[in-house]
Protein backbone atom coordinates (compact mmCIF):
# COMPACT_ATOMS: atom_id res chain seq x y z
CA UNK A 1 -48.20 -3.42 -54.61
CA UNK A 2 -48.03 0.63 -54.68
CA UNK A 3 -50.75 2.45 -51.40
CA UNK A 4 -53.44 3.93 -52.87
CA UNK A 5 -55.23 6.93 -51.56
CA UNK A 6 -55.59 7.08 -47.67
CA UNK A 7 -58.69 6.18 -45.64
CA UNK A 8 -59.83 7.42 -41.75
CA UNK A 9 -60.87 4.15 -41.37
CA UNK A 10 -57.74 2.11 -42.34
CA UNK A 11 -55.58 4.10 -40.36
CA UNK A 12 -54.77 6.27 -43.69
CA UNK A 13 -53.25 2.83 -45.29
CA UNK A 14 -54.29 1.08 -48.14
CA UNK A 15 -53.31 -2.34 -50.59
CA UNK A 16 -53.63 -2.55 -54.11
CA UNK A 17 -54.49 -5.92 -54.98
CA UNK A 18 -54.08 -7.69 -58.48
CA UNK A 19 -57.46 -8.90 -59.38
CA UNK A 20 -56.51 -12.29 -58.46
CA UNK A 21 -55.76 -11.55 -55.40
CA UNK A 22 -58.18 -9.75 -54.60
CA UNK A 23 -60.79 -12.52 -56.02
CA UNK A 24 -58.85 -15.43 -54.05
CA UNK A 25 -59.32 -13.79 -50.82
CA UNK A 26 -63.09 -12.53 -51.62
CA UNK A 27 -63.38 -16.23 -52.53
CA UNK A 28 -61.98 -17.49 -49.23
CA UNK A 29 -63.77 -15.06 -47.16
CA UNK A 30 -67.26 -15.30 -48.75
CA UNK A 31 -66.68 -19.30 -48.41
CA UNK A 32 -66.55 -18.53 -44.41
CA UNK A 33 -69.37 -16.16 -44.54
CA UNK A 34 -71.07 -19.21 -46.48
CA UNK A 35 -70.08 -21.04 -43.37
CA UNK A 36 -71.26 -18.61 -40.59
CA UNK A 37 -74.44 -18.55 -42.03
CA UNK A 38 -74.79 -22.27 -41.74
CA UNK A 39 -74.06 -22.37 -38.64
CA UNK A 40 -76.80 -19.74 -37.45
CA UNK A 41 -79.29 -21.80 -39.09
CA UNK A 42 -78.21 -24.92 -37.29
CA UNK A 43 -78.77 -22.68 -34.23
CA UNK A 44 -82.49 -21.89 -35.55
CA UNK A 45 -83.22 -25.02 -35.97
CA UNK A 46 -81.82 -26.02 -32.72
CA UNK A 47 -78.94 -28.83 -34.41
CA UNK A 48 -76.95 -30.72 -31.65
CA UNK A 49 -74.33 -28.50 -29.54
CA UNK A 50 -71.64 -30.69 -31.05
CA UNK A 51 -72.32 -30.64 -34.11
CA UNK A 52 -72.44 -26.61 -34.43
CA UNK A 53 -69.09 -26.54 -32.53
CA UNK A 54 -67.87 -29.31 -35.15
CA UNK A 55 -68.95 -26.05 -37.91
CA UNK A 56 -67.23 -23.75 -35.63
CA UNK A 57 -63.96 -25.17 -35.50
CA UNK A 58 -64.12 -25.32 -39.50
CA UNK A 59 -64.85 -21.69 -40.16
CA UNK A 60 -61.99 -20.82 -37.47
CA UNK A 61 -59.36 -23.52 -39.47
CA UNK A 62 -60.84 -21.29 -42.20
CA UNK A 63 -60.50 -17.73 -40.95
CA UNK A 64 -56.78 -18.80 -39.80
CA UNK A 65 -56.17 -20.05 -43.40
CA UNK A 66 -56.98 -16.83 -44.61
CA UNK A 67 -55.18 -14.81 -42.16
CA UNK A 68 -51.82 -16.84 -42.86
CA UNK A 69 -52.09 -16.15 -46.78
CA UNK A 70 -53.02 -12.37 -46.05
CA UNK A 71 -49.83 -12.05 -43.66
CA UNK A 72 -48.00 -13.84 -46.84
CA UNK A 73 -48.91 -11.87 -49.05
CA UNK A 74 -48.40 -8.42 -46.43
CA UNK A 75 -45.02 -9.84 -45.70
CA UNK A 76 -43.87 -10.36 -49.36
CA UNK A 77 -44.69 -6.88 -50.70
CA UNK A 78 -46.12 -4.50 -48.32
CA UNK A 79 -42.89 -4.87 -45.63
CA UNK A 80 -40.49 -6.25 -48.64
CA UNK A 81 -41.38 -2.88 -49.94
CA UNK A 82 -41.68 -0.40 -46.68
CA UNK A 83 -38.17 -1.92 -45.65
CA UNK A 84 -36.39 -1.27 -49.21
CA UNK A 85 -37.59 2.28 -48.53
CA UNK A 86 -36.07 2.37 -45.49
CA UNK A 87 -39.06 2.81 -43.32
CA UNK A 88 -38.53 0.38 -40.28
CA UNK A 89 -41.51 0.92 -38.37
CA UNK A 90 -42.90 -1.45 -40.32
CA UNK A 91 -41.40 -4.47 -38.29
CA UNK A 92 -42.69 -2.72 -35.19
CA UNK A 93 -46.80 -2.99 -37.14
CA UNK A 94 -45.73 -6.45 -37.94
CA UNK A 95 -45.03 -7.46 -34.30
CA UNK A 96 -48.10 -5.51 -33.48
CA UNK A 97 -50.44 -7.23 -35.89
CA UNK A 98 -49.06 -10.44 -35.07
CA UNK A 99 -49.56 -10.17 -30.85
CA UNK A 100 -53.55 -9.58 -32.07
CA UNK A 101 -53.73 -12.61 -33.88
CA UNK A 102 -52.29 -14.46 -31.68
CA UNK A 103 -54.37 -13.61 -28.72
């Protein structure tokens, strides 16, 4: 998994993803999106507190599925690859990126 071209607002970093990668975590994430929007229309139409906080907890399980097969997949090529290179700053981005999700 070779960077591509830099972005501003990536922090000048960038993946490449095989295609099924990419279309397992699209897949995932437009699930949750799927999910979010259920949950605003059980808002709209004014569904019992419990029950929307029942849909809650199930797109969070979801959003922390995807997060733990994103830092997977990070961990097995992007720092497999930065630390081959020799560029240990990585760990110090991992640790970073792992005190925010764990907030």
């Amino acid at each position: 998994m070779e960077s591509k071209t830099p972005c501003e607002c990536c922090g000048g970093k960038k993946t490449e993803r095989s295609e099924a990668e990419r279309k397992k975590l699209m897949n995932r994430l437009n699930r949750i999106e799927g999910q979010v929007r259920g949950i605003c229309g059980m808002v709209e139409r004014d569904a019992y507190c419990a029950d929307i906080l029942t849909q809650c907890a199930a797109v969070s399980a979801a959003l922390s599925a995807f997060n733990r097969e994103l830092i997977a997949n990070h961990l097995r090529h992007c720092v497999a690859r930065d630390l081959r290179a020799g560029k240990d700053e990585v760990i110090d981005e991992l640790v970073d990126t792992l005190q925010k999700l764990m907030k």
